[in-house]
PDB file of N, CA and C in Angstrom:
ATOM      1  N   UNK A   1     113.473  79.416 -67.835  1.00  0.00           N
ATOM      2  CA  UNK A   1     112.429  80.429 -67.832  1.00  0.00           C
ATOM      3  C   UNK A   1     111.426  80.097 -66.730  1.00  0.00           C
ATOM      4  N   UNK A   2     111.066  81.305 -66.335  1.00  0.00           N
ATOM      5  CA  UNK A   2     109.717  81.121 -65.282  1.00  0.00           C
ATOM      6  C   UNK A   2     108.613  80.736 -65.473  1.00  0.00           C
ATOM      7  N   UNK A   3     107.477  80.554 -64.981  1.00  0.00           N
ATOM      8  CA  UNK A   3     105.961  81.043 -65.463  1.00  0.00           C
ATOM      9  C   UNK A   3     105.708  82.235 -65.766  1.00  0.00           C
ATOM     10  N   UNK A   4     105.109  82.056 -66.256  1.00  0.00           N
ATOM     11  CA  UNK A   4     103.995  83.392 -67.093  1.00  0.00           C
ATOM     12  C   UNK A   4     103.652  84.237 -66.049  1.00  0.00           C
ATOM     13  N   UNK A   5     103.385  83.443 -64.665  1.00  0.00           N
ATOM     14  CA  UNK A   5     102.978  84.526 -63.415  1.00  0.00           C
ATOM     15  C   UNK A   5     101.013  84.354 -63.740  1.00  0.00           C
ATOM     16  N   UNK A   6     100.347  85.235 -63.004  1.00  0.00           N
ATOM     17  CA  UNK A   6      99.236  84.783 -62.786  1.00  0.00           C
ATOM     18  C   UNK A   6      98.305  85.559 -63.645  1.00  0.00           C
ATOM     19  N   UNK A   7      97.071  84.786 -63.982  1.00  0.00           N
ATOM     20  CA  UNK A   7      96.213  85.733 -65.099  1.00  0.00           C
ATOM     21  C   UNK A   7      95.481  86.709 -64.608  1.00  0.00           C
ATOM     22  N   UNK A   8      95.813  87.568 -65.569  1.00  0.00           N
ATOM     23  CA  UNK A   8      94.971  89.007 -65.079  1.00  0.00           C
ATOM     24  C   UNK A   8      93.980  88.902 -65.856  1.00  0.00           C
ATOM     25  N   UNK A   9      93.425  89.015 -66.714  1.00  0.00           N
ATOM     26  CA  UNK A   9      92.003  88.864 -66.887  1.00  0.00           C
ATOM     27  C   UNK A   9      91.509  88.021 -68.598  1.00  0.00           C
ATOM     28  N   UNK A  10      89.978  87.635 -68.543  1.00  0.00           N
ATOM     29  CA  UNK A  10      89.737  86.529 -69.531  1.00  0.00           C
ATOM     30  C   UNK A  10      88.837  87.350 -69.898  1.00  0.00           C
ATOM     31  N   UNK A  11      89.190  87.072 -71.519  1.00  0.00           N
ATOM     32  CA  UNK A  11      87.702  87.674 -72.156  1.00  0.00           C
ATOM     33  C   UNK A  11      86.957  86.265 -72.936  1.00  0.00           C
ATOM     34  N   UNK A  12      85.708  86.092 -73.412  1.00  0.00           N
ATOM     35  CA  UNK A  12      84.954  85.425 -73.567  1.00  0.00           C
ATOM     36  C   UNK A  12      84.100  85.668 -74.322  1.00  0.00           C
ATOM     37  N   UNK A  13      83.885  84.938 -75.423  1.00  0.00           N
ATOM     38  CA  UNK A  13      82.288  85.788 -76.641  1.00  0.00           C
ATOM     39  C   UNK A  13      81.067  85.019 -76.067  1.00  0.00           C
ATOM     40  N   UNK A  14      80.287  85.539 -75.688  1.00  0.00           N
ATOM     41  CA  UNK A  14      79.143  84.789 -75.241  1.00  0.00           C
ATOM     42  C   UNK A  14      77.793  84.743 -75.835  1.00  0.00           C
ATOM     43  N   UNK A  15      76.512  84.572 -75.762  1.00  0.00           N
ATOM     44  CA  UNK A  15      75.485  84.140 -76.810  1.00  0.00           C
ATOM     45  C   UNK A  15      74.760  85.008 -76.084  1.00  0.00           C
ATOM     46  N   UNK A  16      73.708  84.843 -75.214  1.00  0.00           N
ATOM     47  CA  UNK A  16      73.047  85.274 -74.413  1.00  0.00           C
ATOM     48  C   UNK A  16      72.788  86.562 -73.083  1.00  0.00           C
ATOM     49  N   UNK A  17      73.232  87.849 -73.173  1.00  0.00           N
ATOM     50  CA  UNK A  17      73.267  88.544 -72.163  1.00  0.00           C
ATOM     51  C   UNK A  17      72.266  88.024 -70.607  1.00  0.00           C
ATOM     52  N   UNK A  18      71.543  88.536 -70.991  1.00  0.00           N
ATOM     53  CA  UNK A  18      70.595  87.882 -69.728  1.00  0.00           C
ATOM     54  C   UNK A  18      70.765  86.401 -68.900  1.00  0.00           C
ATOM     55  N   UNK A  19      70.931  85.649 -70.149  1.00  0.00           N
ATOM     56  CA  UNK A  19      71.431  84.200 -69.731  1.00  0.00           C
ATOM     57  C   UNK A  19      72.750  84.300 -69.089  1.00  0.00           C
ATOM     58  N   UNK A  20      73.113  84.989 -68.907  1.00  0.00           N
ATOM     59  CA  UNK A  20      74.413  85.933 -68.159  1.00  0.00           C
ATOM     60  C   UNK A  20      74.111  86.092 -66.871  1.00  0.00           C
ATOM     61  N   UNK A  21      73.779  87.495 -66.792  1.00  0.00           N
ATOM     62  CA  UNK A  21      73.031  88.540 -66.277  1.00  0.00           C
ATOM     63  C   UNK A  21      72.113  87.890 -65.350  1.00  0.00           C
ATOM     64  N   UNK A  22      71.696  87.811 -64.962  1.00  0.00           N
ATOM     65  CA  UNK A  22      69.968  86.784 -64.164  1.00  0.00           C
ATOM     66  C   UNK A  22      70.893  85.691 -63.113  1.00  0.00           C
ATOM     67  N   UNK A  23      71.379  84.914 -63.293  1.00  0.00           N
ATOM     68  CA  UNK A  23      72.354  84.463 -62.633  1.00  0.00           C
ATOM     69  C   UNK A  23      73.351  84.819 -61.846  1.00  0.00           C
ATOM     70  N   UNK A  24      73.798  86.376 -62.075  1.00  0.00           N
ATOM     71  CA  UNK A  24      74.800  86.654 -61.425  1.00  0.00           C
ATOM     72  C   UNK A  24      73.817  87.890 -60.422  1.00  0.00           C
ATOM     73  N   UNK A  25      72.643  88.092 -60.706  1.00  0.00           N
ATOM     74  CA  UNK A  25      71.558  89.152 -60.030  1.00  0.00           C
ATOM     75  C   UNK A  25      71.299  88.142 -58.971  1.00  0.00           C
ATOM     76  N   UNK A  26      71.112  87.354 -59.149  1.00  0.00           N
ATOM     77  CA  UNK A  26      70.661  86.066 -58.267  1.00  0.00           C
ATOM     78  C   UNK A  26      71.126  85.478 -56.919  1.00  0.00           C
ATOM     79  N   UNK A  27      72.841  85.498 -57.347  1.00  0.00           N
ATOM     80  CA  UNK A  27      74.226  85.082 -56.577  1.00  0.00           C
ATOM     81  C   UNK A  27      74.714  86.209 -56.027  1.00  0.00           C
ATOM     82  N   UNK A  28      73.827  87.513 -56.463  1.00  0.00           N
ATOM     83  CA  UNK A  28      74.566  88.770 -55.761  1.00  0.00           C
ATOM     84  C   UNK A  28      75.870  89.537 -56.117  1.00  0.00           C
ATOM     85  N   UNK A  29      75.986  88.892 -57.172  1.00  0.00           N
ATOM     86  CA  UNK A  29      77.365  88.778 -57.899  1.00  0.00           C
ATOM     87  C   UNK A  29      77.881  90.825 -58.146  1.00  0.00           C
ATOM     88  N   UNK A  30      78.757  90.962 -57.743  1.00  0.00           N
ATOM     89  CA  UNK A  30      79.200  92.329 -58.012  1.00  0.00           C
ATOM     90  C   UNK A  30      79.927  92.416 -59.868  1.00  0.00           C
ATOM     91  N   UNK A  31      78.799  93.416 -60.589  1.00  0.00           N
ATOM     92  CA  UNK A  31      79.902  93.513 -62.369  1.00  0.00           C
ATOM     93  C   UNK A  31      78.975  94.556 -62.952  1.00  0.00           C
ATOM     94  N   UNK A  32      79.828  95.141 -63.532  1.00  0.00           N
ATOM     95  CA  UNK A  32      79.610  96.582 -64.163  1.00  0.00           C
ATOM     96  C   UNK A  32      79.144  95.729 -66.397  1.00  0.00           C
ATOM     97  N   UNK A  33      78.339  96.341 -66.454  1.00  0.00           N
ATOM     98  CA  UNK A  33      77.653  96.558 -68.005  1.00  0.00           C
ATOM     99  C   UNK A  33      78.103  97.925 -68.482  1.00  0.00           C
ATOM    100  N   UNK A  34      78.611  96.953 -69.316  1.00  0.00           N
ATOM    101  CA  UNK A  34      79.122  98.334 -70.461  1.00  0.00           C
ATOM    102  C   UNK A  34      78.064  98.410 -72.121  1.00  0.00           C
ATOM    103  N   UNK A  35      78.028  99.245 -72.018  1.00  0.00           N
ATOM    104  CA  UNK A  35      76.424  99.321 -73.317  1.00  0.00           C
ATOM    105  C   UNK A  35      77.020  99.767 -74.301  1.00  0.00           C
ATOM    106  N   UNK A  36      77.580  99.230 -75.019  1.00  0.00           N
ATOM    107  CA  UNK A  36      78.177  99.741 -76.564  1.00  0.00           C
ATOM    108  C   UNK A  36      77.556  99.185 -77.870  1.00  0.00           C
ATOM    109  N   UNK A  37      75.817  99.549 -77.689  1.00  0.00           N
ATOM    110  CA  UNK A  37      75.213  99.232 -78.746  1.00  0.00           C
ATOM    111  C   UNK A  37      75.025  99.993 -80.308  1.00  0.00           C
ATOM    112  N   UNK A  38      76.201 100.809 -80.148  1.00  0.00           N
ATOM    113  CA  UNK A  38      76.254 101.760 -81.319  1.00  0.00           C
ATOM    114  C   UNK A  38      76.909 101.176 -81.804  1.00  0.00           C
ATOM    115  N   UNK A  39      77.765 100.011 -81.681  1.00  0.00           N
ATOM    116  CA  UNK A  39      78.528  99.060 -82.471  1.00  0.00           C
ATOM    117  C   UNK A  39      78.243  97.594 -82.405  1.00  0.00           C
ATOM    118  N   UNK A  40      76.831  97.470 -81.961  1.00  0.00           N
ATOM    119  CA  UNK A  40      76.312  96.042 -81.737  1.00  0.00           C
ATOM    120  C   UNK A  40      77.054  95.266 -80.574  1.00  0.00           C
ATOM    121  N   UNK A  41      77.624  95.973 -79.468  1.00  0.00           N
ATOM    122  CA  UNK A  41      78.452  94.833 -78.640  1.00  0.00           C
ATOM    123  C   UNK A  41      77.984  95.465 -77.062  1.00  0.00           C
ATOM    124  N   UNK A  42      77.876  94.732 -75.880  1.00  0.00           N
ATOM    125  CA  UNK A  42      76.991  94.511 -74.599  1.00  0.00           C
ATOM    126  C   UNK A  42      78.464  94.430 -74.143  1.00  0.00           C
ATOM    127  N   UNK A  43      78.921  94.049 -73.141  1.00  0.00           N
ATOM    128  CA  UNK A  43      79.937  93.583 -72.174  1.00  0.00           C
ATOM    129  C   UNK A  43      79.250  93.700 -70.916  1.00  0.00           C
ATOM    130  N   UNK A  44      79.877  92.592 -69.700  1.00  0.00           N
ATOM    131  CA  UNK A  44      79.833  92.844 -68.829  1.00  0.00           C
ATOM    132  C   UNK A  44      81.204  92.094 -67.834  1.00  0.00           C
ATOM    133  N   UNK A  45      81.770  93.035 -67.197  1.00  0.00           N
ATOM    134  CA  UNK A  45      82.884  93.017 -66.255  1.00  0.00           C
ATOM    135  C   UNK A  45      82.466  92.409 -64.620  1.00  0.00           C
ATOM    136  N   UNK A  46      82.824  91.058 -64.901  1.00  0.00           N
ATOM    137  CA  UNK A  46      83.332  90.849 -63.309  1.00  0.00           C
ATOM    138  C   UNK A  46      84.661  89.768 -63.103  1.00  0.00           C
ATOM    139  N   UNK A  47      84.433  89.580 -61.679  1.00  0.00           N
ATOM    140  CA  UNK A  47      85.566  88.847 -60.993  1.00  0.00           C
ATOM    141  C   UNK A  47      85.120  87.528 -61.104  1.00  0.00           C
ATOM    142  N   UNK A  48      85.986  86.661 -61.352  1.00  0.00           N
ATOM    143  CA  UNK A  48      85.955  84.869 -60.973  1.00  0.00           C
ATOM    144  C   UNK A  48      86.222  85.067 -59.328  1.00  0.00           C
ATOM    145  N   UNK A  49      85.694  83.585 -58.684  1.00  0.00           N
ATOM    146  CA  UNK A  49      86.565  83.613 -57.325  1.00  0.00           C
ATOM    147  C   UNK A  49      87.573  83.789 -57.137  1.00  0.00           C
ATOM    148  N   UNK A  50      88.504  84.003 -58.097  1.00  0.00           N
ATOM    149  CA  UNK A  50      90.306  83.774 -57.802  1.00  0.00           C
ATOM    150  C   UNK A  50      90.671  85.310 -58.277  1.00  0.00           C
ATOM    151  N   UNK A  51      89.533  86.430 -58.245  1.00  0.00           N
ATOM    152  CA  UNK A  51      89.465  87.877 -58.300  1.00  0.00           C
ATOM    153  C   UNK A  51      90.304  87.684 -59.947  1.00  0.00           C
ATOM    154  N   UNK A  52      89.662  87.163 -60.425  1.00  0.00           N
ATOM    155  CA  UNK A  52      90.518  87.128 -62.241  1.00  0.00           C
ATOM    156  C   UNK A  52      89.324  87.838 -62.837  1.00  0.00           C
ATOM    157  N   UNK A  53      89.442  89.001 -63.379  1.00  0.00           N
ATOM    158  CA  UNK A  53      88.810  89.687 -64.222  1.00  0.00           C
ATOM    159  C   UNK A  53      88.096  88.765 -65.465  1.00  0.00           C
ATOM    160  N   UNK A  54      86.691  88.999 -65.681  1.00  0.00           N
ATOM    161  CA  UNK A  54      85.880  88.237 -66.567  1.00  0.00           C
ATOM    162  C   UNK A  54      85.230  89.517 -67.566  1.00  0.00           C
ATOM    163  N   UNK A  55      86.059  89.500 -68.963  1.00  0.00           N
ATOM    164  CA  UNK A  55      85.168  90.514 -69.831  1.00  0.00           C
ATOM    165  C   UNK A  55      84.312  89.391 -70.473  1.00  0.00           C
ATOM    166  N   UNK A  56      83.138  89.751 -70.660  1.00  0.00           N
ATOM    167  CA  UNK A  56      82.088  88.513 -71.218  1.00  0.00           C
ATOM    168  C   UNK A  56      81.311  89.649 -72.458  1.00  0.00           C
ATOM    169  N   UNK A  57      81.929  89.371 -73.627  1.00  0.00           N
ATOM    170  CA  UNK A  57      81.097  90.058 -75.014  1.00  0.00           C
ATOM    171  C   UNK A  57      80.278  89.314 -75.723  1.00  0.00           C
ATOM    172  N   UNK A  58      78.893  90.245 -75.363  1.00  0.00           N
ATOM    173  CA  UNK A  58      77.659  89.736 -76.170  1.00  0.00           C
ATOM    174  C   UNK A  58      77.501  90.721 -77.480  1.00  0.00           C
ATOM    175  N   UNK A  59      77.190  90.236 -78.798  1.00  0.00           N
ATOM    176  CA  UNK A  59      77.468  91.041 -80.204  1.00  0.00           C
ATOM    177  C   UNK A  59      76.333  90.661 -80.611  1.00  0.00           C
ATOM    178  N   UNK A  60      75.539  91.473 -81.050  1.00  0.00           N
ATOM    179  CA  UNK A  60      74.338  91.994 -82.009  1.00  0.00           C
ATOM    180  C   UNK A  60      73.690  90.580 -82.121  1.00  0.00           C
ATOM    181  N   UNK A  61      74.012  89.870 -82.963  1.00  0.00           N
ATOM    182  CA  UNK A  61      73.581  88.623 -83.455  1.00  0.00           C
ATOM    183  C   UNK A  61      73.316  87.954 -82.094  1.00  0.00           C
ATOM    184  N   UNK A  62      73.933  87.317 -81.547  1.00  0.00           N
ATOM    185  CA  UNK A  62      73.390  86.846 -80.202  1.00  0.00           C
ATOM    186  C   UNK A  62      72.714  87.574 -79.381  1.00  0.00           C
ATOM    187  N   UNK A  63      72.059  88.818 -79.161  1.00  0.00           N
ATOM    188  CA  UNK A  63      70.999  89.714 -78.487  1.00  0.00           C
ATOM    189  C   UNK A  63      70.081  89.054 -79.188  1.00  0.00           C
ATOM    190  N   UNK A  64      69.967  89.137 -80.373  1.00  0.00           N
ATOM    191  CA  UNK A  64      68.914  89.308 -80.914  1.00  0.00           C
ATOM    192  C   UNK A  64      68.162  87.891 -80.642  1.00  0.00           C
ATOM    193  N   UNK A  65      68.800  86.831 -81.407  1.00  0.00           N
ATOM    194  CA  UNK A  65      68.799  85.756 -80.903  1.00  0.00           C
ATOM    195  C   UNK A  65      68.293  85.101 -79.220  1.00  0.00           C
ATOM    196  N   UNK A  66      68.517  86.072 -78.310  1.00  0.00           N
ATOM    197  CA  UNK A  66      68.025  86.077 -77.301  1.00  0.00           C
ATOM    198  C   UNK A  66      66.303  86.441 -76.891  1.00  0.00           C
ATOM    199  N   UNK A  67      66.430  87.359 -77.672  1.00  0.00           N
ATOM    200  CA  UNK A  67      65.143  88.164 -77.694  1.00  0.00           C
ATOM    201  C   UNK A  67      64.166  87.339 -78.665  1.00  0.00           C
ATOM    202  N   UNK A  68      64.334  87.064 -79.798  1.00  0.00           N
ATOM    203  CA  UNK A  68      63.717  86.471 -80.699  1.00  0.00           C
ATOM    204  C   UNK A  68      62.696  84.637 -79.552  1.00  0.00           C
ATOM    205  N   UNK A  69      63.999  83.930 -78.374  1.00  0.00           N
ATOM    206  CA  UNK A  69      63.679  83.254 -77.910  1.00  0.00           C
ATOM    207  C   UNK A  69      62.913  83.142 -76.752  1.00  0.00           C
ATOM    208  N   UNK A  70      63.122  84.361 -75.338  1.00  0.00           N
ATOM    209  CA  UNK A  70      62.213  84.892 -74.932  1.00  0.00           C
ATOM    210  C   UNK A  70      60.626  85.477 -75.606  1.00  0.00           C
ATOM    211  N   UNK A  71      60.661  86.092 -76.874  1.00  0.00           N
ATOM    212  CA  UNK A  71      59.225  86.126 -77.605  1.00  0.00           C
ATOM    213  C   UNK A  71      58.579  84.828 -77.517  1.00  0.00           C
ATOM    214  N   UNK A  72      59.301  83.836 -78.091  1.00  0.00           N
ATOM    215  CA  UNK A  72      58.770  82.803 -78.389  1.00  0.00           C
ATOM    216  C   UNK A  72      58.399  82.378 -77.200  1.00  0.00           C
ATOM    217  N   UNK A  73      59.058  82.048 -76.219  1.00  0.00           N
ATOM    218  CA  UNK A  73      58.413  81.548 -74.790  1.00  0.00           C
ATOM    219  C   UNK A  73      56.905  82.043 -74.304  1.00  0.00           C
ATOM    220  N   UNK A  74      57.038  83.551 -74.987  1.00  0.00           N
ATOM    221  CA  UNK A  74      55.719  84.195 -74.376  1.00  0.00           C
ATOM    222  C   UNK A  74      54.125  84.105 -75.112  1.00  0.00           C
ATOM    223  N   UNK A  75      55.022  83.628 -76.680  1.00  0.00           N
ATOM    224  CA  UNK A  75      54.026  83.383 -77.699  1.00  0.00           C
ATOM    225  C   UNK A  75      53.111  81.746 -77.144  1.00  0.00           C
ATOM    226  N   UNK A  76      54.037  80.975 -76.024  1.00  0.00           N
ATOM    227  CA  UNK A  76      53.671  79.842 -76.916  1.00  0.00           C
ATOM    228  C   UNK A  76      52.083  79.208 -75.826  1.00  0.00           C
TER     229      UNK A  76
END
């Protein structure tokens, strides 16, 4: 048998949107946001260097969690 051949794309559950996001605004980074907060879930689509598709899902609980920690930064 052969290899598998090469990966087409990775998905990933992640914690933090912004902690995302801000970093890749930064690096200039080219990726499309998909807003599917009618079901609690964020995505955002880009490329690795090796042009490998990156789905990165942020879900309700970790937004919030985000937000809750930014407050706090501003509270303190």
């Amino acid at each position: 048998m052969r290899g598998t051949g090469a990966i087409n794309n990775i998905v990933l559950r992640c914690g933090e949107f912004d902690i995302v996001r801000v970093p890749l605004d930064r690096r200039g980074a080219e990726y499309t946001v998909n807003d599917l907060s009618g079901i609690g879930l964020w995505q955002i689509f880009t490329a690795d260097p090796n042009n490998v598709l990156l789905e990165l899902n942020f879900f309700e609980a970790g937004r919030r969690w985000a937000e809750v920690r930014v407050a706090n930064r501003y509270c303190l």
